[in-house]
C-alpha atoms as a PDB file:
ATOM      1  CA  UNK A   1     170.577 152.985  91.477  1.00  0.00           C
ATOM      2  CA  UNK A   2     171.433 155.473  88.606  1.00  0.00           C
ATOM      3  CA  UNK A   3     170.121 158.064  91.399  1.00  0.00           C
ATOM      4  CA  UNK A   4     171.859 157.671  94.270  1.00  0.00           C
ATOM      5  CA  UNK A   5     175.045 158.331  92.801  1.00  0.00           C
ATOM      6  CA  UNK A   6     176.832 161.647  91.724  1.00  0.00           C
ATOM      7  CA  UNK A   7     177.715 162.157  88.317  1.00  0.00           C
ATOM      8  CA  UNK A   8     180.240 164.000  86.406  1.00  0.00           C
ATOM      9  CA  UNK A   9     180.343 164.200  82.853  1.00  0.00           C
ATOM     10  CA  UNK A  10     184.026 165.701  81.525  1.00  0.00           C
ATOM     11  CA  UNK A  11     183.416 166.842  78.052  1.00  0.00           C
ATOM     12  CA  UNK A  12     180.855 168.503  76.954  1.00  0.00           C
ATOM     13  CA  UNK A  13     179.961 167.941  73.456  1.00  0.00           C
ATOM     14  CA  UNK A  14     177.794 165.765  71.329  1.00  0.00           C
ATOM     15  CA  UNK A  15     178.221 162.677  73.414  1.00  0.00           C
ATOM     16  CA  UNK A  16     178.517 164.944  76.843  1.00  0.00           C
ATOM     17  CA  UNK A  17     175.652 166.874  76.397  1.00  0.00           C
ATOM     18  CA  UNK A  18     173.224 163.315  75.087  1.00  0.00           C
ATOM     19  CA  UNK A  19     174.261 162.253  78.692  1.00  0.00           C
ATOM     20  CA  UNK A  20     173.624 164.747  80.413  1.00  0.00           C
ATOM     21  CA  UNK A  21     170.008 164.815  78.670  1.00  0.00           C
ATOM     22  CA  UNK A  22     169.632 160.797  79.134  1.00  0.00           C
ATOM     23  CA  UNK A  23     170.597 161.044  82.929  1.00  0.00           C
ATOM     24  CA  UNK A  24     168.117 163.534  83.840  1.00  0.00           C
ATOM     25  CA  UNK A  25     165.541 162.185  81.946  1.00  0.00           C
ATOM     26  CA  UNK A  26     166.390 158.768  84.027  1.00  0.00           C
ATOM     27  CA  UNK A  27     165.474 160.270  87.182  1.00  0.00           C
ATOM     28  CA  UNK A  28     169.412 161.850  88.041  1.00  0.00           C
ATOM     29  CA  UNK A  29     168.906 164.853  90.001  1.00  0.00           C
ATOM     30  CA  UNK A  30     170.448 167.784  88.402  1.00  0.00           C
ATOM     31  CA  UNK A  31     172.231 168.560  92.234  1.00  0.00           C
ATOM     32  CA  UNK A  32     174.061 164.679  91.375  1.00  0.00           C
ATOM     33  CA  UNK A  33     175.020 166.224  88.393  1.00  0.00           C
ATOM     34  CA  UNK A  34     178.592 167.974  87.261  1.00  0.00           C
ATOM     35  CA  UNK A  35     180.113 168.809  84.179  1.00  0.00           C
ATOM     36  CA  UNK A  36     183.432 170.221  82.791  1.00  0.00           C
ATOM     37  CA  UNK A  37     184.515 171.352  79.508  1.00  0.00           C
ATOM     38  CA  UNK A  38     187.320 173.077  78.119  1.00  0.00           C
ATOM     39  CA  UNK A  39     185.142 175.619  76.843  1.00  0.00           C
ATOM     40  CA  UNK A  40     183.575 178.093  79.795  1.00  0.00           C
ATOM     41  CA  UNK A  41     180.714 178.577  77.293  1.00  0.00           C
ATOM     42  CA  UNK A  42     179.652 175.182  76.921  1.00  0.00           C
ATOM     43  CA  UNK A  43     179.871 174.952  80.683  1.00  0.00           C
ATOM     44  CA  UNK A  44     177.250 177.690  81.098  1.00  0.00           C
ATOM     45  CA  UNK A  45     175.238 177.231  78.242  1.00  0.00           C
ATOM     46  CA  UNK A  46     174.422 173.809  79.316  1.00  0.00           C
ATOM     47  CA  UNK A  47     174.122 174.895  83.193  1.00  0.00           C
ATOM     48  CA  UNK A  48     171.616 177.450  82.094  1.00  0.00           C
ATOM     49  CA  UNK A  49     169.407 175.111  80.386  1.00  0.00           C
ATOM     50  CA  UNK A  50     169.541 171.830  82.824  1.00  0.00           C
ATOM     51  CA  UNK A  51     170.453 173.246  86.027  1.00  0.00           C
ATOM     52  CA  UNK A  52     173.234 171.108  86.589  1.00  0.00           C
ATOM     53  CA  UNK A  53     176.024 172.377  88.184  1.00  0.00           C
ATOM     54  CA  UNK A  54     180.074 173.084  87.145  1.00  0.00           C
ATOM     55  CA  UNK A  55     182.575 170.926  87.647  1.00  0.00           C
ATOM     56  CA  UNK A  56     186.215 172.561  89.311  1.00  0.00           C
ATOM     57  CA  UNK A  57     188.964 170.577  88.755  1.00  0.00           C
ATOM     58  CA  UNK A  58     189.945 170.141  91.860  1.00  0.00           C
ATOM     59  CA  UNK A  59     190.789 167.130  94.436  1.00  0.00           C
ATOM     60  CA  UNK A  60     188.399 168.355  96.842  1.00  0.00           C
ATOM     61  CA  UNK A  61     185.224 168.420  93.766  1.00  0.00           C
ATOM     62  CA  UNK A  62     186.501 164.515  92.760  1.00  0.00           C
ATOM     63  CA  UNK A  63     185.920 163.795  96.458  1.00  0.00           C
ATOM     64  CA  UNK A  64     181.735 163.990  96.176  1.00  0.00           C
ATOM     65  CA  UNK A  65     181.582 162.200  92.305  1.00  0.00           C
ATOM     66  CA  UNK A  66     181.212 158.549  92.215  1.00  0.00           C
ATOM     67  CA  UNK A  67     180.743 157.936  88.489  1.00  0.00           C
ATOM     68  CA  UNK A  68     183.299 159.722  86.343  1.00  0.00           C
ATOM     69  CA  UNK A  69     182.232 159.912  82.191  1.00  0.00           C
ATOM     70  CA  UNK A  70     185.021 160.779  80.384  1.00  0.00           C
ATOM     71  CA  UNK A  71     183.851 162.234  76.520  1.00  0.00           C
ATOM     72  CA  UNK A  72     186.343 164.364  75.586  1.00  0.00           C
ATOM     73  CA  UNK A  73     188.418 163.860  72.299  1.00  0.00           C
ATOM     74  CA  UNK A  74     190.754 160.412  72.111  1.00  0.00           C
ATOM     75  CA  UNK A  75     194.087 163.270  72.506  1.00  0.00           C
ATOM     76  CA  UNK A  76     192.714 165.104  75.281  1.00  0.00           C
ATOM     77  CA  UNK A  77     192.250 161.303  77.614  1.00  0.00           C
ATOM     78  CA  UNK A  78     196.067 161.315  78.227  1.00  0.00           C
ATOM     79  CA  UNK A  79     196.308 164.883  80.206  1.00  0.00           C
ATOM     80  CA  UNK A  80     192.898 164.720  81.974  1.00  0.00           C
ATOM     81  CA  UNK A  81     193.559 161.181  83.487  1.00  0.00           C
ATOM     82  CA  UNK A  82     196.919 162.467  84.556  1.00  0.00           C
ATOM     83  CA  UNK A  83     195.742 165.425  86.241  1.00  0.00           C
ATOM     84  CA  UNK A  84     193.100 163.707  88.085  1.00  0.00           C
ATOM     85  CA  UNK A  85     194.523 160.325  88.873  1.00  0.00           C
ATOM     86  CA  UNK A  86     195.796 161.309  92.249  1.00  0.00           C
ATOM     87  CA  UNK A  87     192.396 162.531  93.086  1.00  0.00           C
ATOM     88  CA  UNK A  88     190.706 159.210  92.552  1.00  0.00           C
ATOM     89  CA  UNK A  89     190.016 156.206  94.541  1.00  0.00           C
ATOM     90  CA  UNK A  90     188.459 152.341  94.617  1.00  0.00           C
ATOM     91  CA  UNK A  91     185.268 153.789  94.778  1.00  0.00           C
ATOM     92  CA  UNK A  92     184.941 155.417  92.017  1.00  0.00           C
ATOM     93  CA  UNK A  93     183.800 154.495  88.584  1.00  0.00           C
ATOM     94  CA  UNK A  94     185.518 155.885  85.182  1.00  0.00           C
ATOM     95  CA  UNK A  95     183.737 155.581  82.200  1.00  0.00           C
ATOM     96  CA  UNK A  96     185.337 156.713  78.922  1.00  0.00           C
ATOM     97  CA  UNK A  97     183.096 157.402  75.825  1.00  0.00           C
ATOM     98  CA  UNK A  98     186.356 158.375  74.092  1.00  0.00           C
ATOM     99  CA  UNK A  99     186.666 156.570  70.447  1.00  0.00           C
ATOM    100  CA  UNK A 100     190.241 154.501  69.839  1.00  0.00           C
ATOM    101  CA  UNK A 101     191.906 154.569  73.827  1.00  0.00           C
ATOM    102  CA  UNK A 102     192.014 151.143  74.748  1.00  0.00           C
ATOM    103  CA  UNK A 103     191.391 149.833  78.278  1.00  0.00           C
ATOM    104  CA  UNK A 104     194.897 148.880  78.401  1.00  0.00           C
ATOM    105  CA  UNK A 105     195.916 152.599  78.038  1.00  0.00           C
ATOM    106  CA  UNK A 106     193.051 153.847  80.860  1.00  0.00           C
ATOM    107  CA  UNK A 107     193.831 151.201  83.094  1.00  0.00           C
ATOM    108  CA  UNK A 108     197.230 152.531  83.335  1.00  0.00           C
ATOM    109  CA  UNK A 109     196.230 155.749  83.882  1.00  0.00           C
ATOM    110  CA  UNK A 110     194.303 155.352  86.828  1.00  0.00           C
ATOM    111  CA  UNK A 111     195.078 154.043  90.010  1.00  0.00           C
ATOM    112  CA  UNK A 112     195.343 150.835  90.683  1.00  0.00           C
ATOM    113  CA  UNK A 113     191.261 149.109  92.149  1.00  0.00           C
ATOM    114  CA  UNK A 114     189.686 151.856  90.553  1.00  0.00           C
ATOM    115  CA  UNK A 115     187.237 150.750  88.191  1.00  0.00           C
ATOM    116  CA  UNK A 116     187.306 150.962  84.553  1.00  0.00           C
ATOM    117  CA  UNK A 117     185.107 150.643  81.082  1.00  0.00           C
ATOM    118  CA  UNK A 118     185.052 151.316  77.853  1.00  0.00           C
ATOM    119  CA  UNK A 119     181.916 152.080  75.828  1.00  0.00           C
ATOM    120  CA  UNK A 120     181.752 153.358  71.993  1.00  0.00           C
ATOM    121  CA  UNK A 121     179.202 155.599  72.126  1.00  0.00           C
ATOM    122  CA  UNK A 122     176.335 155.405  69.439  1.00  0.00           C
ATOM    123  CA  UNK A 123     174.172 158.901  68.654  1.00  0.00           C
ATOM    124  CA  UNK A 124     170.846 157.276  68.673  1.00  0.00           C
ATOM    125  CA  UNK A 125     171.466 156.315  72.127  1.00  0.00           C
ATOM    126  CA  UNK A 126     170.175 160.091  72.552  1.00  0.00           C
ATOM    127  CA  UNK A 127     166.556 158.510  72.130  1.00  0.00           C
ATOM    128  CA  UNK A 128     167.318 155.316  73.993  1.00  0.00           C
ATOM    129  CA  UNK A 129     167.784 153.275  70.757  1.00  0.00           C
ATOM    130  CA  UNK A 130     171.085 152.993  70.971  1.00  0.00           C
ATOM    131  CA  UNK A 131     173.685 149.893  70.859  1.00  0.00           C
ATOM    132  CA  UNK A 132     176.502 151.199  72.886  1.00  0.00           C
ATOM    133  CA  UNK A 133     179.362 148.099  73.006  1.00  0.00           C
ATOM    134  CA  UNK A 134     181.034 148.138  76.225  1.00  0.00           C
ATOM    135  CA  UNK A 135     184.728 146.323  77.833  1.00  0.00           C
ATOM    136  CA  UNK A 136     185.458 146.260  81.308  1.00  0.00           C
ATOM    137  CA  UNK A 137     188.240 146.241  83.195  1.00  0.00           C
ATOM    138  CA  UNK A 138     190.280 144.262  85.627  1.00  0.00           C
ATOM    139  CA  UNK A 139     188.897 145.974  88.876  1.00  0.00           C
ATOM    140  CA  UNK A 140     185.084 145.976  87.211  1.00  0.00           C
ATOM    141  CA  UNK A 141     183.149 144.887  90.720  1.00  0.00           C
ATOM    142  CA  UNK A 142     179.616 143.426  90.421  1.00  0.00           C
ATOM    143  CA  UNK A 143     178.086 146.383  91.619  1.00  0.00           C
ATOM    144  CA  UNK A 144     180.009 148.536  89.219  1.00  0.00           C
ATOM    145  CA  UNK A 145     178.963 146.324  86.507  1.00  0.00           C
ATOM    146  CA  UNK A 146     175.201 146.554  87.528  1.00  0.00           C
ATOM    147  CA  UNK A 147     175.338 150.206  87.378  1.00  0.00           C
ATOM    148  CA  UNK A 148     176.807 150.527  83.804  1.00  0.00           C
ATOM    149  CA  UNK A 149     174.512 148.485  82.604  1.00  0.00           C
ATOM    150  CA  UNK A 150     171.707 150.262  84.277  1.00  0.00           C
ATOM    151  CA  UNK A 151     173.744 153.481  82.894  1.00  0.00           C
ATOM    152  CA  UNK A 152     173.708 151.589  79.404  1.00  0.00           C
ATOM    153  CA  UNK A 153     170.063 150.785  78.924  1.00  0.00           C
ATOM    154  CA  UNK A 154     168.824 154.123  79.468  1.00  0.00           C
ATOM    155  CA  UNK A 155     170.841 154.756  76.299  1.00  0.00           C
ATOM    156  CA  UNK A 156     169.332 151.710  74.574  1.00  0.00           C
ATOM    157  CA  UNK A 157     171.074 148.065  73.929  1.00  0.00           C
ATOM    158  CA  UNK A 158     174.671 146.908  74.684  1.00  0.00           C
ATOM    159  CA  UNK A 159     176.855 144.120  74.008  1.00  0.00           C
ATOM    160  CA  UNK A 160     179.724 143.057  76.086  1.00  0.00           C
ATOM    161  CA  UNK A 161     182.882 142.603  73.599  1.00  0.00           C
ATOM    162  CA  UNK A 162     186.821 142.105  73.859  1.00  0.00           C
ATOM    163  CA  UNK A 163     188.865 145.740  73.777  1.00  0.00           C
ATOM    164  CA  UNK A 164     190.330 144.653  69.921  1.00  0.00           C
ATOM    165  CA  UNK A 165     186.897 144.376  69.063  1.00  0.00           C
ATOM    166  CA  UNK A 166     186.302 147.957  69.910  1.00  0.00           C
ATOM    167  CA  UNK A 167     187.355 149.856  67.103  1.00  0.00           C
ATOM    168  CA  UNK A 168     185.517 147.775  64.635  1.00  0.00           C
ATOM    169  CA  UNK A 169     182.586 149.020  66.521  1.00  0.00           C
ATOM    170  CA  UNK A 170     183.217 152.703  65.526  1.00  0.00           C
ATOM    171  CA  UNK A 171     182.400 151.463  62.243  1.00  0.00           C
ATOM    172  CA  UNK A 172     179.533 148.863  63.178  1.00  0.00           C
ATOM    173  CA  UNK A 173     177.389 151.125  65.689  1.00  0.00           C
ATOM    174  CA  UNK A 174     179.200 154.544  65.743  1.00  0.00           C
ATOM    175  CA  UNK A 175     180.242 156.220  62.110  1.00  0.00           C
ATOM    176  CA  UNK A 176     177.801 153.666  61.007  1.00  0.00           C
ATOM    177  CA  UNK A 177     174.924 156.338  60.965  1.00  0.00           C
ATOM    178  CA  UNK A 178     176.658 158.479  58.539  1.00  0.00           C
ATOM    179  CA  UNK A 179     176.070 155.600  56.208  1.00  0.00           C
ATOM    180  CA  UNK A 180     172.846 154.744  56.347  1.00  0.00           C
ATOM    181  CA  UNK A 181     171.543 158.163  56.124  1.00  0.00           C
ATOM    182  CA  UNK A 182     172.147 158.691  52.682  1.00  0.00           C
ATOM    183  CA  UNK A 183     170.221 155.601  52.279  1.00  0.00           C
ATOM    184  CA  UNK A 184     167.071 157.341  54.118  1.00  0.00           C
ATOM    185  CA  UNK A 185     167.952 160.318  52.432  1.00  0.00           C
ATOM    186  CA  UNK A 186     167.823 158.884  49.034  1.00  0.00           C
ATOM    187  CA  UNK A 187     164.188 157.583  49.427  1.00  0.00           C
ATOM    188  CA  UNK A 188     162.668 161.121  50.969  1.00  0.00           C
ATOM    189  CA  UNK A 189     163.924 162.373  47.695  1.00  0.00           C
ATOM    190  CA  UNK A 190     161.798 159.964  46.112  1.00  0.00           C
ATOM    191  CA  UNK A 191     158.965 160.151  48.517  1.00  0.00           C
ATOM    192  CA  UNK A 192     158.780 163.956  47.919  1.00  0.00           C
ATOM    193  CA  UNK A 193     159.633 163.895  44.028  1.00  0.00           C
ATOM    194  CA  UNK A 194     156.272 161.383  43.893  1.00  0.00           C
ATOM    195  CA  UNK A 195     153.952 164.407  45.396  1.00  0.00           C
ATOM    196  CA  UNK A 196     154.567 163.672  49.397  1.00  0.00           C
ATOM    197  CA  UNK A 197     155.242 166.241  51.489  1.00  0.00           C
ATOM    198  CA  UNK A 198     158.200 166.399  53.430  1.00  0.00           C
ATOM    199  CA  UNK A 199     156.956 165.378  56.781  1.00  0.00           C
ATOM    200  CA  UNK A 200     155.175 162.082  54.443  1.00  0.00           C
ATOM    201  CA  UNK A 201     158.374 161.162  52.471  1.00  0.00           C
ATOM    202  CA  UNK A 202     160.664 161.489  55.590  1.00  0.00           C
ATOM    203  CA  UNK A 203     158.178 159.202  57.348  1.00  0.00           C
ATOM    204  CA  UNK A 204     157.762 156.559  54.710  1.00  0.00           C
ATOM    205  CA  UNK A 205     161.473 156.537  54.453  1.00  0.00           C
ATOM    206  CA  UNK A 206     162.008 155.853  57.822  1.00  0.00           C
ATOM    207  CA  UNK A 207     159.738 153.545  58.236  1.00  0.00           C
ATOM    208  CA  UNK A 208     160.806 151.593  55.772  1.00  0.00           C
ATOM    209  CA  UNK A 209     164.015 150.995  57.413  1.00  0.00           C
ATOM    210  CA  UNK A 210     162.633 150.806  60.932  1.00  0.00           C
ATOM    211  CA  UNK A 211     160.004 147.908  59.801  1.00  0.00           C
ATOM    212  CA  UNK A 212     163.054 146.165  57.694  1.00  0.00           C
ATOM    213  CA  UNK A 213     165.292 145.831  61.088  1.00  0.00           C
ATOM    214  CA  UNK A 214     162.440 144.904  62.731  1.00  0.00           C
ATOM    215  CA  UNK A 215     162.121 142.045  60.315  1.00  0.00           C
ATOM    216  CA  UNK A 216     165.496 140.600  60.416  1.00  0.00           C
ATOM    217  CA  UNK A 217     165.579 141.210  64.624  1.00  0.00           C
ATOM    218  CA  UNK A 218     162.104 139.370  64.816  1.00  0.00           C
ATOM    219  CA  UNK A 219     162.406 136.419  63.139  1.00  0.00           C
ATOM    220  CA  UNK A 220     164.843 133.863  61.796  1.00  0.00           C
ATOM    221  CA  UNK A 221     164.216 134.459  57.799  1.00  0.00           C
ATOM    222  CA  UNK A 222     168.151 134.847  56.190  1.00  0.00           C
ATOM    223  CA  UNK A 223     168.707 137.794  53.911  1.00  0.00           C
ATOM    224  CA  UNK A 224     167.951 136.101  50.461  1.00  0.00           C
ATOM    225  CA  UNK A 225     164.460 134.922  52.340  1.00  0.00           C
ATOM    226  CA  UNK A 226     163.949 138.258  52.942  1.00  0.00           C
ATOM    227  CA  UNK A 227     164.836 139.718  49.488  1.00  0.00           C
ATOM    228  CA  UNK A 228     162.310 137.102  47.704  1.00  0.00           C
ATOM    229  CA  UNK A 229     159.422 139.023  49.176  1.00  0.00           C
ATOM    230  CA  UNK A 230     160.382 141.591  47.062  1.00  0.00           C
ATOM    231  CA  UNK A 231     161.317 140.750  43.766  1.00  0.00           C
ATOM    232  CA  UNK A 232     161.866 143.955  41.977  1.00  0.00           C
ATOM    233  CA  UNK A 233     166.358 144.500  42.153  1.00  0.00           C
ATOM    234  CA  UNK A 234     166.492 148.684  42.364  1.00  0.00           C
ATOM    235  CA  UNK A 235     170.600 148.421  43.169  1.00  0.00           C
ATOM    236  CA  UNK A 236     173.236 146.610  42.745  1.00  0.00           C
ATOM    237  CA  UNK A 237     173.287 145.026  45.968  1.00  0.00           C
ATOM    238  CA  UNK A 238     176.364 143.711  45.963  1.00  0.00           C
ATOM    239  CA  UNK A 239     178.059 146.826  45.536  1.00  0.00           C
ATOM    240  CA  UNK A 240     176.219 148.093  47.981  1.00  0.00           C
ATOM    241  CA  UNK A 241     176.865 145.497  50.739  1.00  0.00           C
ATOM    242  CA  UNK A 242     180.391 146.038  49.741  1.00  0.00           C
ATOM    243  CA  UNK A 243     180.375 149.700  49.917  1.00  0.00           C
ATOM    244  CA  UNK A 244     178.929 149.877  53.371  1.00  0.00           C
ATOM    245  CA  UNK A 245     181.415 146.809  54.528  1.00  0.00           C
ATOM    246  CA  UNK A 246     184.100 148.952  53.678  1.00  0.00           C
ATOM    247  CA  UNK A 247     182.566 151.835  55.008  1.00  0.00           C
ATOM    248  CA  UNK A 248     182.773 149.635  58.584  1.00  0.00           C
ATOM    249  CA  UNK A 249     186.404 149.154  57.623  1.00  0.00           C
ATOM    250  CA  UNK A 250     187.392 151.722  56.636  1.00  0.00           C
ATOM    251  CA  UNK A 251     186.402 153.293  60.246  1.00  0.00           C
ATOM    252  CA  UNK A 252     188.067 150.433  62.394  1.00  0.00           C
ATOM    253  CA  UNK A 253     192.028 151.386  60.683  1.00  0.00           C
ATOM    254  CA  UNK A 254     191.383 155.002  60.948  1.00  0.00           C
ATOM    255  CA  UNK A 255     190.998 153.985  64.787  1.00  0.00           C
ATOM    256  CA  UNK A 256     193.483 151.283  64.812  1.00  0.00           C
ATOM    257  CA  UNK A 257     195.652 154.123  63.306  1.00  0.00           C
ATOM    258  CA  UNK A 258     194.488 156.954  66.330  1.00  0.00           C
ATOM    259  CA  UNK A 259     194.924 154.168  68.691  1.00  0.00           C
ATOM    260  CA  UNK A 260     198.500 153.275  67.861  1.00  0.00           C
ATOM    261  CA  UNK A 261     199.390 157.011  68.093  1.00  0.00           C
ATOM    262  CA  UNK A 262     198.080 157.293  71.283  1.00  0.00           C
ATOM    263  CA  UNK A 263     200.487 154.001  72.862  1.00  0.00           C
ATOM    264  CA  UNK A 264     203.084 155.756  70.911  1.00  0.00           C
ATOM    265  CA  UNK A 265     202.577 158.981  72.784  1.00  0.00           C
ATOM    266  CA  UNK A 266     202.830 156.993  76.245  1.00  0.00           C
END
């Protein structure tokens, strides 16, 4: 399905341009393809190397896009939706990838039977190993919902979740990355400081983690099951725990905080 429809993507950076690569990869013909960014040089960097085409902004372009992926930054939703709102119609599909605007606020930004979702994006969705959480709203048909989800599994996983769940998920799947990395980091510093090359240690490392997730997804043994295999205590786990829980906190009220700004702002 993800094929017979015409794409645009509407900000072009991190996010934008692991789309862009995910679609194509999926079979999305780079002629079904449009993008837009604020920055011309984005635009034509990313033209040069995929042979997708630019996106005008104009009400005649909107009329031959059926899927509309919105990643720009949570301020810049506002503007764009209001400039292109008149352009749009039931048929098409908006999907924003923008952290902290609520469904709510794009509902009421678009016109009314045009259809509407919400997805926090996740980075190792750029492999397809992603867990991208996704709300949808009121005029969500069951065709529309098909092809998000078709949209959503070439980026990995998803989970269908209320919108004041959303935020939490910055922390949970998003920002989350950030830390766990020092975690990986931490043991190729080991790995190479025992006599492993870098290419070993970074493997090891990742493995370790990899094979550990794998554990707790594959079978029903709790934590403390888990942590008896292995009785030797390097950390102080429950520091740890605690640290990254309030990592996952701390994420969710910085968004909370964005989002409230933004319903502020209109």
């Amino acid at each position: 399905m993800l094929n017979e429809k015409k794409w645009a993507i509407i900000g072009i950076g991190n996010i934008g341009k692991l789309l862009c690569k995910r679609l194509l990869s999926a079979g999305v013909r780079p002629d079904h393809l449009v993008i837009y960014d604020s920055d011309p040089l984005r635009i034509d960097l990313l033209v040069k190397e995929s042979g997708v085409r630019a996106l005008p902004l104009t009400e005649e372009a909107f009329r031959y896009v059926d899927i509309i992926l919105i990643t720009t930054p949570p301020k810049a939703v506002k503007s764009l939706l209001s400039l292109i709102s008149g352009w749009l119609h039931p048929h098409h599909v908006i999907i924003s990838f923008a952290n902290a605007v609520s469904i709510k606020k794009l509902e009421a930004l678009t016109p009314p039977g045009v259809a509407v979702v919400r997805v926090v994006p996740n980075v190792p969705s750029l492999i397809g190993e992603g867990l991208n959480p996704v709300v949808y709203g009121n005029s969500i048909t069951n065709e529309s919902k098909a092809l998000v989800e078709e949209l959503l599994g070439i980026l990995g996983k998803t989970i269908s979740v209320r919108d004041n769940q959303m935020n939490w998920f910055v922390g949970l799947t998003g920002a989350s990355m950030r830390s766990v990395l020092p975690v990986l980091e931490g043991l190729i510093k080991a790995g190479t400081e025992a006599g492993l090359t870098p290419e070993q240690a970074r493997e090891a490392a990742a493995r370790v983690m990899i094979g550990t997730a794998d554990l707790v997804l594959q079978t029903d043994l709790t934590f403390d099951e888990i942590k008896a295999m292995t009785l030797l205590v390097t950390v102080d786990e429950t520091m740890l725990t605690d640290m990254i829980f309030n990592a996952a906190r701390t994420a969710k009220e910085k968004m909370d905080i964005i989002q409230s700004e933004e319903e502020d702002n209109g």
